[in-house]
Protein backbone atom coordinates (compact mmCIF):
# COMPACT_ATOMS: atom_id res chain seq x y z
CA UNK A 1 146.15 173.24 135.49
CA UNK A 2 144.31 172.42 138.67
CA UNK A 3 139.78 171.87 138.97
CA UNK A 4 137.94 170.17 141.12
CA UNK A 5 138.02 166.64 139.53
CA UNK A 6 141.98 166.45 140.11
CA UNK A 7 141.70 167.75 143.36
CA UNK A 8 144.09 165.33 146.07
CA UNK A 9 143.28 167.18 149.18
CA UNK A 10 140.60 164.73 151.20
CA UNK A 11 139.00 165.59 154.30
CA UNK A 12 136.75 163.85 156.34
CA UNK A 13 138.03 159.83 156.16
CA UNK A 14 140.41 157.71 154.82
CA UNK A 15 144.22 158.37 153.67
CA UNK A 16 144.24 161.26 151.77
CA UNK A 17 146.76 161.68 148.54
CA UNK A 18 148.40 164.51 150.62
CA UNK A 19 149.41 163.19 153.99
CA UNK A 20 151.54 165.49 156.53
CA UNK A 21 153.55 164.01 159.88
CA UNK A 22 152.65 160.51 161.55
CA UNK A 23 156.64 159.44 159.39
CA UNK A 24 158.21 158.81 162.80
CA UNK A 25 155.06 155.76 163.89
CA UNK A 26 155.35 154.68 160.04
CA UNK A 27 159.09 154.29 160.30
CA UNK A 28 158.42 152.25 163.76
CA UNK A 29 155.78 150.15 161.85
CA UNK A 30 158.06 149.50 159.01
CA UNK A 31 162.02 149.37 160.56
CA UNK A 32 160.78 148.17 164.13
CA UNK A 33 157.54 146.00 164.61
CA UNK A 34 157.45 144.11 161.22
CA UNK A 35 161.29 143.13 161.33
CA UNK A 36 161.14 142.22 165.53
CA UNK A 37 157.59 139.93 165.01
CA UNK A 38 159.82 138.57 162.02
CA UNK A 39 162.48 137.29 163.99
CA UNK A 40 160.10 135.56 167.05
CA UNK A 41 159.93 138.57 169.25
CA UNK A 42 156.93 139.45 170.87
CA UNK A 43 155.83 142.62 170.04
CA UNK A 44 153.37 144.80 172.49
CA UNK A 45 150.67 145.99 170.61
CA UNK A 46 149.61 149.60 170.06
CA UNK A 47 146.30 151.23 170.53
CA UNK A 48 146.09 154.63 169.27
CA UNK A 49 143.62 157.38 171.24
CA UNK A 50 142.73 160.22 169.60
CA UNK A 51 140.01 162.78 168.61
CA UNK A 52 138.05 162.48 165.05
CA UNK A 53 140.28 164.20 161.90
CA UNK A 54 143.55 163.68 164.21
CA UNK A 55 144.48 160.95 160.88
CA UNK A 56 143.80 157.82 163.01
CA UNK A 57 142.43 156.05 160.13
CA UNK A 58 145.06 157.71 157.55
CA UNK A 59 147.41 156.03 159.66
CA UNK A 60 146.27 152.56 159.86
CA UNK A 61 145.64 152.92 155.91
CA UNK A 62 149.37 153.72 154.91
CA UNK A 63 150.00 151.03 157.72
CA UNK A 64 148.05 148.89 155.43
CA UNK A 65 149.82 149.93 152.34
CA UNK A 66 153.21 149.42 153.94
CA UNK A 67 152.88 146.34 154.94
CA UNK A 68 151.01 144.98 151.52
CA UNK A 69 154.37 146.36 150.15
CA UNK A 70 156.03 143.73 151.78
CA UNK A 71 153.86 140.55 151.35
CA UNK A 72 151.98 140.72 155.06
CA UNK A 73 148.97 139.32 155.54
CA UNK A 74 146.76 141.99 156.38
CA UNK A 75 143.91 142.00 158.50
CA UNK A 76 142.10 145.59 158.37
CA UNK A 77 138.69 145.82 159.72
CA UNK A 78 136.43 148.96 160.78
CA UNK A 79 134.39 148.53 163.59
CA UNK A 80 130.35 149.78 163.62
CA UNK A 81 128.47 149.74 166.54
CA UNK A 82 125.70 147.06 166.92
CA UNK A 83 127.82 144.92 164.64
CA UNK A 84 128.65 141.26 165.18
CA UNK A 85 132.33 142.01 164.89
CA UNK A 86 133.17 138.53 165.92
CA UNK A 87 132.15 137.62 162.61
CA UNK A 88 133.55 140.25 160.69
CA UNK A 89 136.94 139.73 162.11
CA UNK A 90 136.51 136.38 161.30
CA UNK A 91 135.68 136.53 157.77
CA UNK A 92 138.52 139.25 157.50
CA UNK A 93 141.14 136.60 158.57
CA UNK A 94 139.65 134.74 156.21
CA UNK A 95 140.10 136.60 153.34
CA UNK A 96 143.76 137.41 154.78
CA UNK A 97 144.68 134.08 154.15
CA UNK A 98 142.56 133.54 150.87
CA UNK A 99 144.68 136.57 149.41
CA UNK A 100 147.83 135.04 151.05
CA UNK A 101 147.43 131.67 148.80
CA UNK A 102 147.24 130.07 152.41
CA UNK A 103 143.77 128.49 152.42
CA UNK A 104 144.83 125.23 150.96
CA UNK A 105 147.39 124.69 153.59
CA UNK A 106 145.05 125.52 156.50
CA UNK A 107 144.07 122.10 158.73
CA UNK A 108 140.63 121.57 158.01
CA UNK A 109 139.42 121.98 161.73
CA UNK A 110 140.56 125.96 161.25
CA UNK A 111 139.04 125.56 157.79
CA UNK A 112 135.30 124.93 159.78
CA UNK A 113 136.18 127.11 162.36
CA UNK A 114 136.51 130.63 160.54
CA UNK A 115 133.56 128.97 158.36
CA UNK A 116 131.62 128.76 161.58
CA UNK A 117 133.08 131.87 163.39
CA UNK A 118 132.62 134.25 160.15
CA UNK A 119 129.43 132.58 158.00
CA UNK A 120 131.64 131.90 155.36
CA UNK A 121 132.88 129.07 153.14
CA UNK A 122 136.66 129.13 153.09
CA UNK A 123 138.43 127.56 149.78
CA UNK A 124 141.22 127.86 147.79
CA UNK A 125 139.24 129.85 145.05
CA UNK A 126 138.41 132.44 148.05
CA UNK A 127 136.01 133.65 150.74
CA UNK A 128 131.98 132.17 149.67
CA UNK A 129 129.69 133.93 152.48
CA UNK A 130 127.04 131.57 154.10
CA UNK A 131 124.70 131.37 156.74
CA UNK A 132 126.63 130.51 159.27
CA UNK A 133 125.93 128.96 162.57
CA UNK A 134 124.27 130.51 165.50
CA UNK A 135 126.10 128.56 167.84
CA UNK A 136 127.82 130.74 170.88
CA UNK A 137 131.43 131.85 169.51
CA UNK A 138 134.30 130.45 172.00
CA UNK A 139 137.51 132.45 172.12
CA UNK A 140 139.38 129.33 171.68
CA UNK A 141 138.14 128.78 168.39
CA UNK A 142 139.33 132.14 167.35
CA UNK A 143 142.79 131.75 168.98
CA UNK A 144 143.31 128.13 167.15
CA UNK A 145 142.40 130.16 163.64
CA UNK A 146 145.22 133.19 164.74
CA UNK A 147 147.44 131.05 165.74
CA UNK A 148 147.47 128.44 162.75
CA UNK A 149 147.75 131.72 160.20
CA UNK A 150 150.28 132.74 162.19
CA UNK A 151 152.02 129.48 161.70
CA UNK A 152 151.50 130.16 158.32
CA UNK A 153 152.43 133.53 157.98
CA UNK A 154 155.86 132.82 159.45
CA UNK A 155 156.18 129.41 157.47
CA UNK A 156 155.99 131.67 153.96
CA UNK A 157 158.72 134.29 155.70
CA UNK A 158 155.66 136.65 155.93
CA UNK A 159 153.89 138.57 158.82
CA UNK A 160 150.39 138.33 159.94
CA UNK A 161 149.16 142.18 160.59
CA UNK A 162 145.79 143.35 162.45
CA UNK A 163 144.65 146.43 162.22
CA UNK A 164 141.47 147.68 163.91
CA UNK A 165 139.95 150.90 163.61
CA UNK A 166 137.10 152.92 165.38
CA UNK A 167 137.60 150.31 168.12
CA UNK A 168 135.19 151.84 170.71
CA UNK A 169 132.66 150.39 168.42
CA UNK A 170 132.86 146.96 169.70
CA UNK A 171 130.31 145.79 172.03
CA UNK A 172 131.57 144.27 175.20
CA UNK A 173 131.02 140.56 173.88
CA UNK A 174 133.54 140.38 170.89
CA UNK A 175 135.99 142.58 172.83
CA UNK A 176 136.06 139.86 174.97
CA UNK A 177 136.03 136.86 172.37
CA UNK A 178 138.23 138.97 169.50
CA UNK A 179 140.22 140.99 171.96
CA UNK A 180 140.89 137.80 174.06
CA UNK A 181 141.99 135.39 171.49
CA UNK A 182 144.24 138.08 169.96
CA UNK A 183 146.20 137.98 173.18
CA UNK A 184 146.14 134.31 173.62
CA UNK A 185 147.63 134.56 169.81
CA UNK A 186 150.53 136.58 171.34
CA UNK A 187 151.17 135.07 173.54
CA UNK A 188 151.48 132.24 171.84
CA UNK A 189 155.12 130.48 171.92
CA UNK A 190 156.72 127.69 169.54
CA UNK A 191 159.95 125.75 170.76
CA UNK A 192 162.70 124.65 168.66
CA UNK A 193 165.62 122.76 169.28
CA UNK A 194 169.03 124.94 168.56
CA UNK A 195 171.77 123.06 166.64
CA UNK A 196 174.08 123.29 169.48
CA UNK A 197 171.29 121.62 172.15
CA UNK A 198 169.96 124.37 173.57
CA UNK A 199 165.99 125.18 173.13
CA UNK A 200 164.82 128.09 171.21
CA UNK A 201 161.19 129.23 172.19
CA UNK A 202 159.79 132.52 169.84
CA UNK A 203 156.51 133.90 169.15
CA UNK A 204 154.33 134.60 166.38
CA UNK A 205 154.92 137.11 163.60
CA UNK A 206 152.08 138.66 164.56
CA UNK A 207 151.84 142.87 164.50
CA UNK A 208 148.98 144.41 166.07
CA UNK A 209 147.66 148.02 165.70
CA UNK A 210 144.36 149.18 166.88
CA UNK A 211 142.64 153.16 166.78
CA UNK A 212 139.78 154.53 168.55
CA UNK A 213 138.40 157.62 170.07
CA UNK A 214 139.76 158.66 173.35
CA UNK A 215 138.00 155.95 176.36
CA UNK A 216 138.54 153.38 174.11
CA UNK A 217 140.84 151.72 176.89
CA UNK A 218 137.80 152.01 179.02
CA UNK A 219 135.77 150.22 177.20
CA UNK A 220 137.79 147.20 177.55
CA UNK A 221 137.95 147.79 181.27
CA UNK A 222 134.26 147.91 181.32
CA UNK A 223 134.03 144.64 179.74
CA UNK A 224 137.07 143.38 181.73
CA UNK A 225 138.88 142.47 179.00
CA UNK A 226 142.63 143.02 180.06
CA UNK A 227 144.34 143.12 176.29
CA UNK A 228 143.74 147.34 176.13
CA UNK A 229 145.84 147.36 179.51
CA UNK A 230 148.54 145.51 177.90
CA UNK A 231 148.98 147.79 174.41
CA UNK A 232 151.18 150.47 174.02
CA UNK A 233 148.75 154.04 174.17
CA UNK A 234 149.78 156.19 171.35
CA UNK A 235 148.19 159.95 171.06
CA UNK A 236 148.96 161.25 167.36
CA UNK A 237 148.89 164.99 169.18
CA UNK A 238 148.55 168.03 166.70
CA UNK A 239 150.92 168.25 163.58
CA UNK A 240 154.38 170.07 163.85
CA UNK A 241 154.55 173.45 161.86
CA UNK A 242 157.46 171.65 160.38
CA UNK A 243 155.65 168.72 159.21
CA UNK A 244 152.95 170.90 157.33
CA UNK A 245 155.42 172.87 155.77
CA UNK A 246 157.67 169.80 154.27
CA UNK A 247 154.54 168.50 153.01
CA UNK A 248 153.43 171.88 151.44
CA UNK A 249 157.05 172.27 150.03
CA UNK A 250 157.27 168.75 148.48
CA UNK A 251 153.46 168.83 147.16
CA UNK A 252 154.38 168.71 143.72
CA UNK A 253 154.79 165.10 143.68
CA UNK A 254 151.24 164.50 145.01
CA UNK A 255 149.32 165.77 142.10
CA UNK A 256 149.64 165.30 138.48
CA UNK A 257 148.41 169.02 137.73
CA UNK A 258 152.13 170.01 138.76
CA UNK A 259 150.86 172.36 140.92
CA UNK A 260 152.79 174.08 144.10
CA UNK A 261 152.33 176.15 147.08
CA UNK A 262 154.06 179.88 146.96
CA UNK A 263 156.48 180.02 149.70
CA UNK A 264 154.15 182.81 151.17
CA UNK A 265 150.57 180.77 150.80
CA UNK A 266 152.74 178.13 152.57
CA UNK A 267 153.21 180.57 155.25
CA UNK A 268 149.51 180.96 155.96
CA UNK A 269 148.92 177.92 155.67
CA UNK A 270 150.76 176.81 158.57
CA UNK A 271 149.00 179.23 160.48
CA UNK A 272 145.81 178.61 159.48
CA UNK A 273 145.92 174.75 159.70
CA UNK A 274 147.37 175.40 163.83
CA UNK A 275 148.57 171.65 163.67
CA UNK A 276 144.85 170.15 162.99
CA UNK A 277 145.30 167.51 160.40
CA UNK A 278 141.24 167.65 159.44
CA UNK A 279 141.94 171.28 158.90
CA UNK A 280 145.25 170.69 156.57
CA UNK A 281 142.92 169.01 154.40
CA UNK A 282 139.85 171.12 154.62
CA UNK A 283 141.93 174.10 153.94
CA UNK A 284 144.54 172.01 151.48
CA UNK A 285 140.62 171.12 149.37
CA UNK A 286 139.83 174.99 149.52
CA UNK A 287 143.19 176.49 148.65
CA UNK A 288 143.47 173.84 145.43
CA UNK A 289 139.74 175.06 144.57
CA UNK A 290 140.31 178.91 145.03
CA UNK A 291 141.47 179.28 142.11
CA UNK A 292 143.56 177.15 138.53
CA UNK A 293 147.10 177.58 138.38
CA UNK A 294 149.94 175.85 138.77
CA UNK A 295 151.10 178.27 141.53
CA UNK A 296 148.48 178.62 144.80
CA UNK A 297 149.35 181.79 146.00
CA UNK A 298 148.60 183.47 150.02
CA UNK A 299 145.99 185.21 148.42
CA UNK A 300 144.24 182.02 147.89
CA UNK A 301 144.79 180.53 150.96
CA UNK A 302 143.59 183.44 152.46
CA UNK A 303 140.31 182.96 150.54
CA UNK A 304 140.14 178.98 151.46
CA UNK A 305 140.24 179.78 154.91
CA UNK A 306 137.22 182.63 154.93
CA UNK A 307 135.63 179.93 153.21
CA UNK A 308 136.02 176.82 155.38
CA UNK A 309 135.47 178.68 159.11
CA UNK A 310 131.60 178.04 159.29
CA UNK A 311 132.69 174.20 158.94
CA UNK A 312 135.58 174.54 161.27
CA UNK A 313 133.22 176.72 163.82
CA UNK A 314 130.51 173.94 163.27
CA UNK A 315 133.28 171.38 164.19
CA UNK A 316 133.92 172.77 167.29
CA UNK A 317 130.69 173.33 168.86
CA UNK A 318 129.65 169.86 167.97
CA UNK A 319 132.30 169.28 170.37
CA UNK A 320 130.77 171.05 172.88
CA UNK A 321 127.60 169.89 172.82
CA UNK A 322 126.27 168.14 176.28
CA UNK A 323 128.04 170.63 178.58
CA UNK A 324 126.23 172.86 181.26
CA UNK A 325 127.06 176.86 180.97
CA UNK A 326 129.27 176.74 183.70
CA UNK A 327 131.17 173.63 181.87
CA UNK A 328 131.91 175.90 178.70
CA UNK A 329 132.36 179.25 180.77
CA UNK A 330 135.80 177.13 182.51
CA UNK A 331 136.54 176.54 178.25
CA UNK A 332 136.20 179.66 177.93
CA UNK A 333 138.34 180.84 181.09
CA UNK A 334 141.34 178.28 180.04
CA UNK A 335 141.33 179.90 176.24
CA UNK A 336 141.95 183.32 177.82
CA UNK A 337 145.05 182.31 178.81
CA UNK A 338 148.31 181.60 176.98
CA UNK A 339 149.40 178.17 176.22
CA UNK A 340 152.34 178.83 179.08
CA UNK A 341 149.95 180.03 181.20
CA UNK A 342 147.04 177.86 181.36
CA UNK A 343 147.65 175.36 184.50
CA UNK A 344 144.88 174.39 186.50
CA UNK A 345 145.49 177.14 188.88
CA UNK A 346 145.76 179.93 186.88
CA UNK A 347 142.05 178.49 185.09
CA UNK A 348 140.09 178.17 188.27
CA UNK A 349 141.28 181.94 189.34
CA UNK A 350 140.26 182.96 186.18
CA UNK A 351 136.73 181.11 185.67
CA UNK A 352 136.35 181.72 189.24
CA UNK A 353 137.07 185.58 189.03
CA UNK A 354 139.24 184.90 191.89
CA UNK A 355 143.05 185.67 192.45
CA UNK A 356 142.94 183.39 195.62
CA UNK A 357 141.26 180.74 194.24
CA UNK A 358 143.45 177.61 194.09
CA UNK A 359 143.23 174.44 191.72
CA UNK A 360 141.51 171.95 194.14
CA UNK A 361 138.37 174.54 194.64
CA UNK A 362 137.75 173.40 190.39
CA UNK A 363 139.09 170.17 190.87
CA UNK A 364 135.94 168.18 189.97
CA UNK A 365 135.23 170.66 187.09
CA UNK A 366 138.20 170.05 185.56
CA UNK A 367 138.24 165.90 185.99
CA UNK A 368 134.77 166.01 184.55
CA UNK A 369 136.26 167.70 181.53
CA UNK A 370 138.81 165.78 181.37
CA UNK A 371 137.83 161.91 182.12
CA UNK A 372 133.93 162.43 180.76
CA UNK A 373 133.79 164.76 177.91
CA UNK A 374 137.48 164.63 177.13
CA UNK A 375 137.45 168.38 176.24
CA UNK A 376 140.66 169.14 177.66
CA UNK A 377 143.64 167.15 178.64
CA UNK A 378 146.41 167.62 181.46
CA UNK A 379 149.42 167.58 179.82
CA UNK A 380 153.11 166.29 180.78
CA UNK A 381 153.82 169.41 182.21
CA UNK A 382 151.16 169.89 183.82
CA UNK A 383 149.03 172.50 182.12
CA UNK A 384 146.08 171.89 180.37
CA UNK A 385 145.71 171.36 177.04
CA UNK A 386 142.86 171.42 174.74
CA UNK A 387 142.01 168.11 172.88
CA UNK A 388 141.12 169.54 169.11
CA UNK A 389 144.05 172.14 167.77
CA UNK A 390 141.93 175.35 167.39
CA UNK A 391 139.59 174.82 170.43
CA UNK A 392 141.47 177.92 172.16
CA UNK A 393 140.80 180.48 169.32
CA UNK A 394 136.85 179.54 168.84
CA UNK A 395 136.27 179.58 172.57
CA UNK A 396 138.55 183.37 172.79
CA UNK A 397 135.85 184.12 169.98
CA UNK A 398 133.19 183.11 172.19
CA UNK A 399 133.91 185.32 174.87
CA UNK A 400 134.23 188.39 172.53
């Protein structure tokens, strides 16, 4: 039987014990980066943009767990704003190499450097913190600590993995000193000689995965730092209907209860949940809570979602907090429209009341949206597409 206490829905942060989507950038993680960094290649590294509750930090988490799986060292650090993240990167390589068993086998110059760089004591019993110096923090120092674990790392047949999440959070001086020696660590080639004569040069095993609200990139173009140029951009993008559903259909094996979704709640669920990963497990927490047995039935998910739409409305108009009437009234003229119908045109004729109105007349309306409140997004084909799944139903409610 299901309660509260055993619910595994989790909404809000962190990896959840029900997970939908995100298998295909797991599977790249696992079957692509880790094996290519293990065999010398360079890999590029991947920054992933996206809005809050899109599962940006449920993804570096099972990235985490993945690669624990398979004896990485693991670097996994969450930026906060005001933070000297120099420091706590530092200490966080630290303890990647304490848990490794690597500490020993450090060279005592990288020994004092983390110790300097992070405030800590670095040992073979662990990570001590300390005072630490106040001295300015070079880059170099930082890249000389990277690329000795790294040395390491591939020495024990193991890979060195950095995740970083909430990104935007780093002031402009440690992107430059972190963000900068992470490169340099890259970068970084060793030469051997082949058996037959020939010279083999390979890089680090070195994987590197960072997350962060959309204009993260800008920030490191702001503090001309060029490594967010060089990463791969990844958008996680709503859920597929399909991926909801498979993980509704296989949810048995998440819980202990043996509880399972109707084939009809499932159903509504998909609907409901529109491909918003915060709402999957907003509504997932509701549905398990409506009522306690081992079958939740449409009836239930039904009453989960009356109960969770003053969050979800609250959600949304946090998001639009900051714009000017006329801002929201051009929301509110794109959501009228169907998704097939809603190119920038089409938007400025309607916000515009205007059938001869043409897409230039609302063109810095529509950049504003787009490059400083990040509202809406052009998409590949053109049209535009709100950022948070939902956004087009509250704003059609709006205008009622």
């Amino acid at each position: 039987m299901r309660d509260a206490r055993s619910n595994p829905f989790q909404p809000g942060w962190g990896k959840p014990g029900v997970w939908a989507g995100r298998d295909l950038l797991v599977g790249e993680f696992t079957d692509v980066v880790l094996p290519r960094v293990a065999d010398g290649v360079k890999e590029v590294p991947r920054l992933v943009q996206d809005e809050r509750g899109m599962g940006k930090t449920a993804l570096l988490e099972a990235l985490a767990d993945e690669a624990r799986e398979r004896d990485c060292l693991v670097v996994s650090v969450t930026a906060a704003r005001g933070e000297d993240f120099t420091r706590v990167f530092a200490a966080a390589l630290a303890g990647a190499a304490a848990a490794g068993s690597l500490v020993e086998r450090l060279e005592g110059r990288i020994s004092a450097a983390l110790a300097r760089l992070a405030g800590v004591t670095v040992a073979g019993t662990g990570v001590t913190v300390s005072g630490g110096g106040e001295e300015p923090v070079a880059s170099v120092t930082l890249t000389d600590a990277l690329v000795d674990v790294g040395r390491l790392a591939r020495d024990t047949a193991r890979q060195l993995v950095v995740l970083v999440d909430e990104v935007q959070n780093v002031g402009a001086t440690h992107l430059a000193a972190v963000f900068t020696a992470l490169q340099r660590a890259l970068e970084h080639t060793e030469t051997d000689q082949h058996p037959s004569g020939g010279t083999i040069r390979y890089g680090l095993p070195i994987a590197v995965w960072l997350a962060g609200l959309p204009g993260a990139l800008a920030n490191f173009r702001k503090a001309h730092v060029t490594f967010g140029e060089r990463c791969e951009l990844v958008a996680l993008g709503p859920l597929d209907d399909r991926e909801v559903r498979e993980a509704l259909v296989t949810f048995s094996r998440f819980n202990d209860a043996g509880v399972v979704f109707d084939a009809d709640a499932i159903e509504v669920f998909v609907d409901v949940v529109a491909g918003y990963p915060y709402t999957f497990q907003l509504l997932g927490k509701a549905a398990w809570d409506a009522g306690h047995g081992q079958v939740i039935t449409a009836e239930e998910v039904h009453t989960a979602a009356e109960r969770i739409e003053p969050s979800m409305r609250q959600r949304y108009a946090a998001r639009l907090e900051g714009l000017t009437d006329d801002q929201v009234a051009y929301l509110v003229a794109a959501a009228s429209l169907s998704d097939e119908e809603r190119t920038p045109t089409r938007v400025c004729r309607a916000w515009k009341a205007d059938p001869d109105a043409t897409a230039s007349m609302c063109g810095g309306m529509h950049q504003r949206l787009v490059d400083d409140h990040q509202v809406i997004r052009r998409g590949p084909d053109g049209r535009i597409r709100f950022a948070l799944p939902g956004m087009a139903s509250y704003l059609a409610d709006l205008a009622r």
